[in-house]
PDB file of N, CA and C in Angstrom:
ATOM      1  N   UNK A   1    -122.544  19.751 -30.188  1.00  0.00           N
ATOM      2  CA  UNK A   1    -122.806  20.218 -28.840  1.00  0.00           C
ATOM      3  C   UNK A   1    -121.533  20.037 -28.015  1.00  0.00           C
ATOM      4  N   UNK A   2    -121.081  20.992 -27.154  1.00  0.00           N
ATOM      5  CA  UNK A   2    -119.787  20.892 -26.510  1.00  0.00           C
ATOM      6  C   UNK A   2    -120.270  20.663 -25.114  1.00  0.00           C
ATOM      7  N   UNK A   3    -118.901  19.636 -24.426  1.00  0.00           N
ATOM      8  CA  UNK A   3    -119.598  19.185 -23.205  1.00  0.00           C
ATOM      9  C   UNK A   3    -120.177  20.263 -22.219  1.00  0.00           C
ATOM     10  N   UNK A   4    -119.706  21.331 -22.359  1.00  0.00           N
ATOM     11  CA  UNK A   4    -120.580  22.422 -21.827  1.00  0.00           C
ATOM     12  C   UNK A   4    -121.689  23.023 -21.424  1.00  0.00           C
ATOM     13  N   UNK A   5    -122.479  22.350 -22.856  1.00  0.00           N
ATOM     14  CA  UNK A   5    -123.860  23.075 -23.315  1.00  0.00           C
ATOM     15  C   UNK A   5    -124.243  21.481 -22.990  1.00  0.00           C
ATOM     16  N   UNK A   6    -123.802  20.422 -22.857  1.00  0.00           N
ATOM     17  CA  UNK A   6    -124.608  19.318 -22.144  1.00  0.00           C
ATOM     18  C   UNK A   6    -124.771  19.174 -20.793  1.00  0.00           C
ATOM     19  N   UNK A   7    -126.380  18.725 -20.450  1.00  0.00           N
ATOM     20  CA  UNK A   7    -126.454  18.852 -19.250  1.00  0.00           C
ATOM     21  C   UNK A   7    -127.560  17.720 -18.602  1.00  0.00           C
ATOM     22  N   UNK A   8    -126.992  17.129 -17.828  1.00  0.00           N
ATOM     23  CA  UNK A   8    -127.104  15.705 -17.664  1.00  0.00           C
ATOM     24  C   UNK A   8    -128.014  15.410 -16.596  1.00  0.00           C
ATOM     25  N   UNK A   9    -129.348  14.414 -16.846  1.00  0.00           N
ATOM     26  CA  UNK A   9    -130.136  14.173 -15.760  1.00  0.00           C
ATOM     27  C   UNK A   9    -129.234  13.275 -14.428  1.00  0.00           C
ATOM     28  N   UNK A  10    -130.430  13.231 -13.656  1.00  0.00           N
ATOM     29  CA  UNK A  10    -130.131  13.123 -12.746  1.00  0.00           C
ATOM     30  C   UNK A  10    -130.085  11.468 -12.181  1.00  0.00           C
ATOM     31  N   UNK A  11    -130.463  11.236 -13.660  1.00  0.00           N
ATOM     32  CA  UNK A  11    -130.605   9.158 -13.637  1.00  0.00           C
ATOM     33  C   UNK A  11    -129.088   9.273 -14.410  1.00  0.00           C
ATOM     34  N   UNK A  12    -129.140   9.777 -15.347  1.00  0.00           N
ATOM     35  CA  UNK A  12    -127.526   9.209 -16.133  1.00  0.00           C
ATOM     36  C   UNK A  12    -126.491   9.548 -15.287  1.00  0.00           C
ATOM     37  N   UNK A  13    -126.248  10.717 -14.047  1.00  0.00           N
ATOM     38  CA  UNK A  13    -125.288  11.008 -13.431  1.00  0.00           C
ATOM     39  C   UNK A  13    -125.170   9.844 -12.491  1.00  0.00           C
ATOM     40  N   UNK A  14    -126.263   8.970 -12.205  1.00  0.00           N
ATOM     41  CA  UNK A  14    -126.234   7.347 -11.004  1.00  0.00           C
ATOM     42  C   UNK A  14    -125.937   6.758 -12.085  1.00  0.00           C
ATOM     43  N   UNK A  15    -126.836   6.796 -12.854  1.00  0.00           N
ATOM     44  CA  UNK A  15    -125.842   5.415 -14.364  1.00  0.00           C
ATOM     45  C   UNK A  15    -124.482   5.403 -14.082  1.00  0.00           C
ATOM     46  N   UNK A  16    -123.756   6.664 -14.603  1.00  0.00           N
ATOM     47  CA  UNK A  16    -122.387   6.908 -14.496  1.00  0.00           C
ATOM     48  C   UNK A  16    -121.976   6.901 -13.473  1.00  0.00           C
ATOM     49  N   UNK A  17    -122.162   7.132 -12.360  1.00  0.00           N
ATOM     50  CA  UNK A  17    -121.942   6.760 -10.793  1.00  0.00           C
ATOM     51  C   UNK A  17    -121.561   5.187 -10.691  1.00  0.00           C
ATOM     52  N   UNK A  18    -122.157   4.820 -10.848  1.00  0.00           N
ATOM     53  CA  UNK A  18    -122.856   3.250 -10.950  1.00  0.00           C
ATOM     54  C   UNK A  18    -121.738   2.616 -11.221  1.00  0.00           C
ATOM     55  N   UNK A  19    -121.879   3.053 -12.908  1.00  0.00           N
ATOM     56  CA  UNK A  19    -120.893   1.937 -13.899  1.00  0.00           C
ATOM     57  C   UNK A  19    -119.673   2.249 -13.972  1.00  0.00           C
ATOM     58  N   UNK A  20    -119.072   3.388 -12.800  1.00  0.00           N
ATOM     59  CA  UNK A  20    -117.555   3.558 -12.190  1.00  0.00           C
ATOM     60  C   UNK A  20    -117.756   2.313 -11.438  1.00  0.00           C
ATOM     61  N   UNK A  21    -118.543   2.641  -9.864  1.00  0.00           N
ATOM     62  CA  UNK A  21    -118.171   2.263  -9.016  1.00  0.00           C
ATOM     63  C   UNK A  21    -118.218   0.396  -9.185  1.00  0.00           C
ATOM     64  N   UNK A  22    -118.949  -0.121 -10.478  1.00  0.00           N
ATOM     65  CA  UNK A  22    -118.905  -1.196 -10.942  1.00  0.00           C
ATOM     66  C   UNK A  22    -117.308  -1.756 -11.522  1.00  0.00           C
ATOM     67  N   UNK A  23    -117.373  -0.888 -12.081  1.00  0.00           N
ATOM     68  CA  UNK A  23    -116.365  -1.246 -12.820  1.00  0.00           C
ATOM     69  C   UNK A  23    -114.851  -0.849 -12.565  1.00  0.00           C
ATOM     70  N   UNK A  24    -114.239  -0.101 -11.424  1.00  0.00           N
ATOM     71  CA  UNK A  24    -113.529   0.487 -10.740  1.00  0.00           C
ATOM     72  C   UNK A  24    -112.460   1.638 -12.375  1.00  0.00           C
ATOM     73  N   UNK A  25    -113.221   1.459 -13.421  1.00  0.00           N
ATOM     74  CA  UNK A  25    -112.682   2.343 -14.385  1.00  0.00           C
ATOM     75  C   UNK A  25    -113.173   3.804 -14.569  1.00  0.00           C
ATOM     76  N   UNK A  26    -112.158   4.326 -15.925  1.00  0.00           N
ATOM     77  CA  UNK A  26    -112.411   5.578 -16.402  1.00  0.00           C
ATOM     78  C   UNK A  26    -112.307   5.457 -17.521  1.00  0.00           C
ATOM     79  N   UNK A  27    -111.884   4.054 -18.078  1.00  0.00           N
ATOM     80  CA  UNK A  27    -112.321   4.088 -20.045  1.00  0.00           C
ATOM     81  C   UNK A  27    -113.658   4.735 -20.285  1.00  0.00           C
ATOM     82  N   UNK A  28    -113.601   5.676 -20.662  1.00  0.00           N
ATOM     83  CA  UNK A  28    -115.067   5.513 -21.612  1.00  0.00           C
ATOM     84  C   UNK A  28    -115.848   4.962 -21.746  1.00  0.00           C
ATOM     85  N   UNK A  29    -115.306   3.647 -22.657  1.00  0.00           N
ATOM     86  CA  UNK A  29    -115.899   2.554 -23.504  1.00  0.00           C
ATOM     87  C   UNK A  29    -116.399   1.410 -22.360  1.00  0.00           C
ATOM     88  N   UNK A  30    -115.507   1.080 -21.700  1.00  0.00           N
ATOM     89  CA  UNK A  30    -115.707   0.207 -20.082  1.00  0.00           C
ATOM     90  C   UNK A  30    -117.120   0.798 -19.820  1.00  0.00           C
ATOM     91  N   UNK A  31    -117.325   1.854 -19.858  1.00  0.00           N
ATOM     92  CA  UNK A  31    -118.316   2.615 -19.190  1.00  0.00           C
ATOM     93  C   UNK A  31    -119.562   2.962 -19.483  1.00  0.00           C
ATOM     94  N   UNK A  32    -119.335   2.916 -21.106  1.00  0.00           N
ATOM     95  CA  UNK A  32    -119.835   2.880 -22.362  1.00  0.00           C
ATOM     96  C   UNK A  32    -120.923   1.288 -22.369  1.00  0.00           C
ATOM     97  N   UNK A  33    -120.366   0.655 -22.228  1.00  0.00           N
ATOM     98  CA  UNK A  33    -120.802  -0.833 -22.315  1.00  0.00           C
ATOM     99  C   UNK A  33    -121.112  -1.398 -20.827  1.00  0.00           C
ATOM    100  N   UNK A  34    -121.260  -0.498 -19.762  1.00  0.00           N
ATOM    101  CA  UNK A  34    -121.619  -1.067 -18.772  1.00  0.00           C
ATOM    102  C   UNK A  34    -123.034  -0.537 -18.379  1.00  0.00           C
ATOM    103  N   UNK A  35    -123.039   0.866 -18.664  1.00  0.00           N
ATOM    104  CA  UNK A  35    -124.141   1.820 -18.844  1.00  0.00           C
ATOM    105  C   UNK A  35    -125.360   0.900 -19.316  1.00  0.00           C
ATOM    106  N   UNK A  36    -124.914   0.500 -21.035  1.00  0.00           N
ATOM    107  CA  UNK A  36    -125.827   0.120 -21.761  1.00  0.00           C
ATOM    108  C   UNK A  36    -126.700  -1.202 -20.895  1.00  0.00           C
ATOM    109  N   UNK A  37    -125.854  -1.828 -20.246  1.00  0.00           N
ATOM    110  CA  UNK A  37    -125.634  -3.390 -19.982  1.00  0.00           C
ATOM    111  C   UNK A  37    -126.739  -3.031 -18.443  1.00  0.00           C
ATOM    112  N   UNK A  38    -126.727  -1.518 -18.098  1.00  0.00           N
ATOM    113  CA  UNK A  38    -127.696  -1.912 -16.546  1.00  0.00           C
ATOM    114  C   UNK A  38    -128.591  -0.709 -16.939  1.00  0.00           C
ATOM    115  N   UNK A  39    -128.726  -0.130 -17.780  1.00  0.00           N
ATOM    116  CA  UNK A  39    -130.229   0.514 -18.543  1.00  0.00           C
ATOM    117  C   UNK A  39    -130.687  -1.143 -19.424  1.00  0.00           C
ATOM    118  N   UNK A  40    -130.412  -2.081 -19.813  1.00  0.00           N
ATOM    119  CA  UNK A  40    -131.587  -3.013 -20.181  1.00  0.00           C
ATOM    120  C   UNK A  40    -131.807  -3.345 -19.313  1.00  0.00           C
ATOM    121  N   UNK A  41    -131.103  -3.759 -18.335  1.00  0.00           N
ATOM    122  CA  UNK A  41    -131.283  -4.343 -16.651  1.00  0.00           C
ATOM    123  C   UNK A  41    -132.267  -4.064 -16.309  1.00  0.00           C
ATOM    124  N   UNK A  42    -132.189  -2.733 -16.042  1.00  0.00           N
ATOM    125  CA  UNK A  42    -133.170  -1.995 -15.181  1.00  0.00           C
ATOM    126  C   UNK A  42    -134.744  -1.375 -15.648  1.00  0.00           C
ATOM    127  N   UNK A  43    -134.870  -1.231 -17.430  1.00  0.00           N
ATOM    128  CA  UNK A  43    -135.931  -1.104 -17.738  1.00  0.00           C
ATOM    129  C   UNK A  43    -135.906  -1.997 -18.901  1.00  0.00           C
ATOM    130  N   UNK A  44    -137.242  -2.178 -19.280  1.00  0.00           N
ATOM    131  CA  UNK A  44    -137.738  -3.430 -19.989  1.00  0.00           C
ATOM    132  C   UNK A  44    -138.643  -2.426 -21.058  1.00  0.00           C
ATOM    133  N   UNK A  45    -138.775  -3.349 -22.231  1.00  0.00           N
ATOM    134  CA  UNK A  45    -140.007  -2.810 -23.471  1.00  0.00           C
ATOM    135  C   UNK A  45    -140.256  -1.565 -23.753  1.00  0.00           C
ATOM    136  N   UNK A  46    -140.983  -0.790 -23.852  1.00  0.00           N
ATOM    137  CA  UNK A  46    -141.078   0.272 -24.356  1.00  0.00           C
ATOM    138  C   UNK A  46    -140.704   1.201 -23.205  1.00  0.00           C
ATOM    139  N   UNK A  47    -140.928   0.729 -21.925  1.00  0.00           N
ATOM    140  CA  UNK A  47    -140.197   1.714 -20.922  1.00  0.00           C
ATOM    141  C   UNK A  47    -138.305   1.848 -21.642  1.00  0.00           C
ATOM    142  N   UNK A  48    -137.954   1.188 -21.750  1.00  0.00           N
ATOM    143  CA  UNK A  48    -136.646   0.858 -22.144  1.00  0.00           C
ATOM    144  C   UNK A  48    -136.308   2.406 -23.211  1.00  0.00           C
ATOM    145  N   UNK A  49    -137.341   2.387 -24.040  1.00  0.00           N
ATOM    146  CA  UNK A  49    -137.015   3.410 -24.564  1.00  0.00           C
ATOM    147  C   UNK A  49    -137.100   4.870 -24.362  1.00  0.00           C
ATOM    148  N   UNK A  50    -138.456   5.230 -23.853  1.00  0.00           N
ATOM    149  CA  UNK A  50    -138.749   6.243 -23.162  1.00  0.00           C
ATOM    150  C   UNK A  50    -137.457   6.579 -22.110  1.00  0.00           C
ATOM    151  N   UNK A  51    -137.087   6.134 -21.515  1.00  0.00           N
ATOM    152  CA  UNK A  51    -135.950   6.365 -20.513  1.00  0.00           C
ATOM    153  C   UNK A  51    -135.154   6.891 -21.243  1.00  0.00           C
ATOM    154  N   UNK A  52    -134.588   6.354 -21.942  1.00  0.00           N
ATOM    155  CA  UNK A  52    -133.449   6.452 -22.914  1.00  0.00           C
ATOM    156  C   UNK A  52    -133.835   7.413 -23.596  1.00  0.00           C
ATOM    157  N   UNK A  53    -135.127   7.917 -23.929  1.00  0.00           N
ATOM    158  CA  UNK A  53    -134.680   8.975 -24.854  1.00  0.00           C
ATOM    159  C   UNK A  53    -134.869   9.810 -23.619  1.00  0.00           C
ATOM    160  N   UNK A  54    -135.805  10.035 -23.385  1.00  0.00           N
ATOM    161  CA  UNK A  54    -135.969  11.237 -21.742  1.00  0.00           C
ATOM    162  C   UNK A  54    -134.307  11.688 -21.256  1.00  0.00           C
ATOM    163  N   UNK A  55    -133.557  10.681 -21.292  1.00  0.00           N
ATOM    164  CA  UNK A  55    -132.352  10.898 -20.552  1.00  0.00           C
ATOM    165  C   UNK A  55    -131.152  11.703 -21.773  1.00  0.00           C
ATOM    166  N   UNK A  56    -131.522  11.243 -23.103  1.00  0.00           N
ATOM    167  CA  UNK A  56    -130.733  11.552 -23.809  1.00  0.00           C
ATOM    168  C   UNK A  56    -129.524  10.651 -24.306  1.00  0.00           C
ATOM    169  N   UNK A  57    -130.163   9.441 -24.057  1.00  0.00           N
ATOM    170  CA  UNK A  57    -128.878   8.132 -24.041  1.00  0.00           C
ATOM    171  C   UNK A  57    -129.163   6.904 -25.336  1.00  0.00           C
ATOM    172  N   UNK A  58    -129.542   7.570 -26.186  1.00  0.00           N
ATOM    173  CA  UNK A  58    -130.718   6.612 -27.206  1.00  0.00           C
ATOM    174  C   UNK A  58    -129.450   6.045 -27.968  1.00  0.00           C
ATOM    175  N   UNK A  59    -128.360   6.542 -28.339  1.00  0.00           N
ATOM    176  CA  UNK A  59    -127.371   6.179 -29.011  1.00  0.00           C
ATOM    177  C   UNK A  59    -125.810   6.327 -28.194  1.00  0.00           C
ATOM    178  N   UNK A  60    -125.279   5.169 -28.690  1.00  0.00           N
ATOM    179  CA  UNK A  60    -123.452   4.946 -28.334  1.00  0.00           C
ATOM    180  C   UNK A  60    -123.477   6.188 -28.399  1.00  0.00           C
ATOM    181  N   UNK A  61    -123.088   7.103 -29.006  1.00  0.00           N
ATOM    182  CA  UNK A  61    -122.545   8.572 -29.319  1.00  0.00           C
ATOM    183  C   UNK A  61    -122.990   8.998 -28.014  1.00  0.00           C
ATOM    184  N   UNK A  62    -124.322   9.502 -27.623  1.00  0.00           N
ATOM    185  CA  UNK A  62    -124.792  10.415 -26.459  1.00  0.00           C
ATOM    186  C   UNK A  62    -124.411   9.712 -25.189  1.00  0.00           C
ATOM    187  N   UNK A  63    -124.226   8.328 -25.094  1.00  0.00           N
ATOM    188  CA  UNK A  63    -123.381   7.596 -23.825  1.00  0.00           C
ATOM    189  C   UNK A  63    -122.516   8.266 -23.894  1.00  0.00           C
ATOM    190  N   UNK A  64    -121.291   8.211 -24.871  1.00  0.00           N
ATOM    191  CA  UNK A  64    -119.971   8.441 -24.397  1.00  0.00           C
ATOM    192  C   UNK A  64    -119.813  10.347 -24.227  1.00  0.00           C
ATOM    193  N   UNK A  65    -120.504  11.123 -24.285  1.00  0.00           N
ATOM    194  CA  UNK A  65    -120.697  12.467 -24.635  1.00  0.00           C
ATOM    195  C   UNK A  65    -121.152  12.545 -23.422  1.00  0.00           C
ATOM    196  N   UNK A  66    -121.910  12.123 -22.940  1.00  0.00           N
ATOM    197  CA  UNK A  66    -122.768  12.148 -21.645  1.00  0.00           C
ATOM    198  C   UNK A  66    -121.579  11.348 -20.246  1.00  0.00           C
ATOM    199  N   UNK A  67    -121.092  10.469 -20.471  1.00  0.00           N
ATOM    200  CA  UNK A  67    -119.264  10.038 -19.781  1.00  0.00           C
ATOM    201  C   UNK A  67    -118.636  11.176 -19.541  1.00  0.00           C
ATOM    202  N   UNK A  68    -118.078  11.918 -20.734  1.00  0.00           N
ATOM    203  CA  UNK A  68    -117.462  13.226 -21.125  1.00  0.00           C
ATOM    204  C   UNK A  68    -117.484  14.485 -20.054  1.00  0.00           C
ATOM    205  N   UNK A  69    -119.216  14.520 -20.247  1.00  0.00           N
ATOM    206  CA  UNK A  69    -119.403  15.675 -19.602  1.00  0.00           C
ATOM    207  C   UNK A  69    -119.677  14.942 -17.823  1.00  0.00           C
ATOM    208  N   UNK A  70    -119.769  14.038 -17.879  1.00  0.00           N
ATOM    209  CA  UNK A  70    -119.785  14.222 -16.133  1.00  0.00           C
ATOM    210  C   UNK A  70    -117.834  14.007 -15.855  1.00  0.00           C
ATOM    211  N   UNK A  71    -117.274  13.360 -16.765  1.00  0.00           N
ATOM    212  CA  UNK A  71    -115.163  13.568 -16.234  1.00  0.00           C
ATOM    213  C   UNK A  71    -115.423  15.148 -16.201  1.00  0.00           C
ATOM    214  N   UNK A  72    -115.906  15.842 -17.189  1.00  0.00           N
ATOM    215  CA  UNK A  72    -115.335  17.610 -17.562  1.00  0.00           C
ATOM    216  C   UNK A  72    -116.216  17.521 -16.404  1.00  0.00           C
ATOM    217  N   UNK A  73    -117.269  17.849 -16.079  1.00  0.00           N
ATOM    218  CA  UNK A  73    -117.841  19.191 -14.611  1.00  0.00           C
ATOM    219  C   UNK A  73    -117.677  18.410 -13.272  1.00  0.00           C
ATOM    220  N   UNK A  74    -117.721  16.704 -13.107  1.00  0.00           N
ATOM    221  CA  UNK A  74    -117.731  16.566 -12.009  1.00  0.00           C
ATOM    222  C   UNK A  74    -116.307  16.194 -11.283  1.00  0.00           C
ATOM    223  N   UNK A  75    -115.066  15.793 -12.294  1.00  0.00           N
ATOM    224  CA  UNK A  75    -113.981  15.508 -11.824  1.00  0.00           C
ATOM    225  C   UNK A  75    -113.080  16.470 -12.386  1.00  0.00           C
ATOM    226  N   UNK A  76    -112.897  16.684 -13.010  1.00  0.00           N
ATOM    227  CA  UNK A  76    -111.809  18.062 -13.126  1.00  0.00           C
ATOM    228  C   UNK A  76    -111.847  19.244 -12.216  1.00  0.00           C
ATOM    229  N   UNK A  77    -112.547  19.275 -11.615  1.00  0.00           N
ATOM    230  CA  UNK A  77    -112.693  20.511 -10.723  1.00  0.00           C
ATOM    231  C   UNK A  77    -112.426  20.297  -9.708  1.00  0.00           C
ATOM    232  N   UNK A  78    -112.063  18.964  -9.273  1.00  0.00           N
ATOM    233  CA  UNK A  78    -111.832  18.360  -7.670  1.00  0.00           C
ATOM    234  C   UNK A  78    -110.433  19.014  -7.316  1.00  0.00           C
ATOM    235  N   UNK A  79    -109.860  19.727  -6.001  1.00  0.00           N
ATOM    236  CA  UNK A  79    -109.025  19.762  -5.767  1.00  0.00           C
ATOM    237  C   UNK A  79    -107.818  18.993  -5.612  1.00  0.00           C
ATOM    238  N   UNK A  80    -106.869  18.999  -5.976  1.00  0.00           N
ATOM    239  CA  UNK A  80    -105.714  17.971  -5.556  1.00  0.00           C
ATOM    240  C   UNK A  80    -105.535  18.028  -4.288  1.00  0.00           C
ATOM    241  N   UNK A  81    -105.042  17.063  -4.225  1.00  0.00           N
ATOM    242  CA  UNK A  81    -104.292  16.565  -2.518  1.00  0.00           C
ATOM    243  C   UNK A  81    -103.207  15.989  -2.713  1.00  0.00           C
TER     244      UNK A  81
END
């Protein structure tokens, strides 16, 4: 799937919101592991999973793919100054 054809709810775009403005980064992986670290936070037991799959975040792989595509549509397009 190319970041293109991914298209990202509207909880993982605050995840990723989030675990910038947490983490003042753009690693990936920083981002990758901060994600994970406030989805257990925030849901518990079998909610835990349902979320995660609903969102599309069930595995490392779809985190960092799901990172990907919010740098490609929501920051590359920003104008310079």
């Amino acid at each position: 799937m190319s970041n293109t054809d991914f298209n990202l709810t509207r909880g993982t775009k605050q995840l990723i919101k989030s675990a910038i403005n947490e983490t003042q980064s753009n690693n990936r992986y920083v981002l990758c592991a901060k994600i994970a670290d406030n989805v257990v936070s925030k849901y518990n037991g079998l909610n835990l999973d349902y979320q995660l799959k609903r969102m599309g975040l069930q595995t490392t792989g779809q985190i960092l793919e799901a990172i990907d595509t919010f740098f490609f549509k929501h920051m590359s397009h920003k104008p310079q100054q």
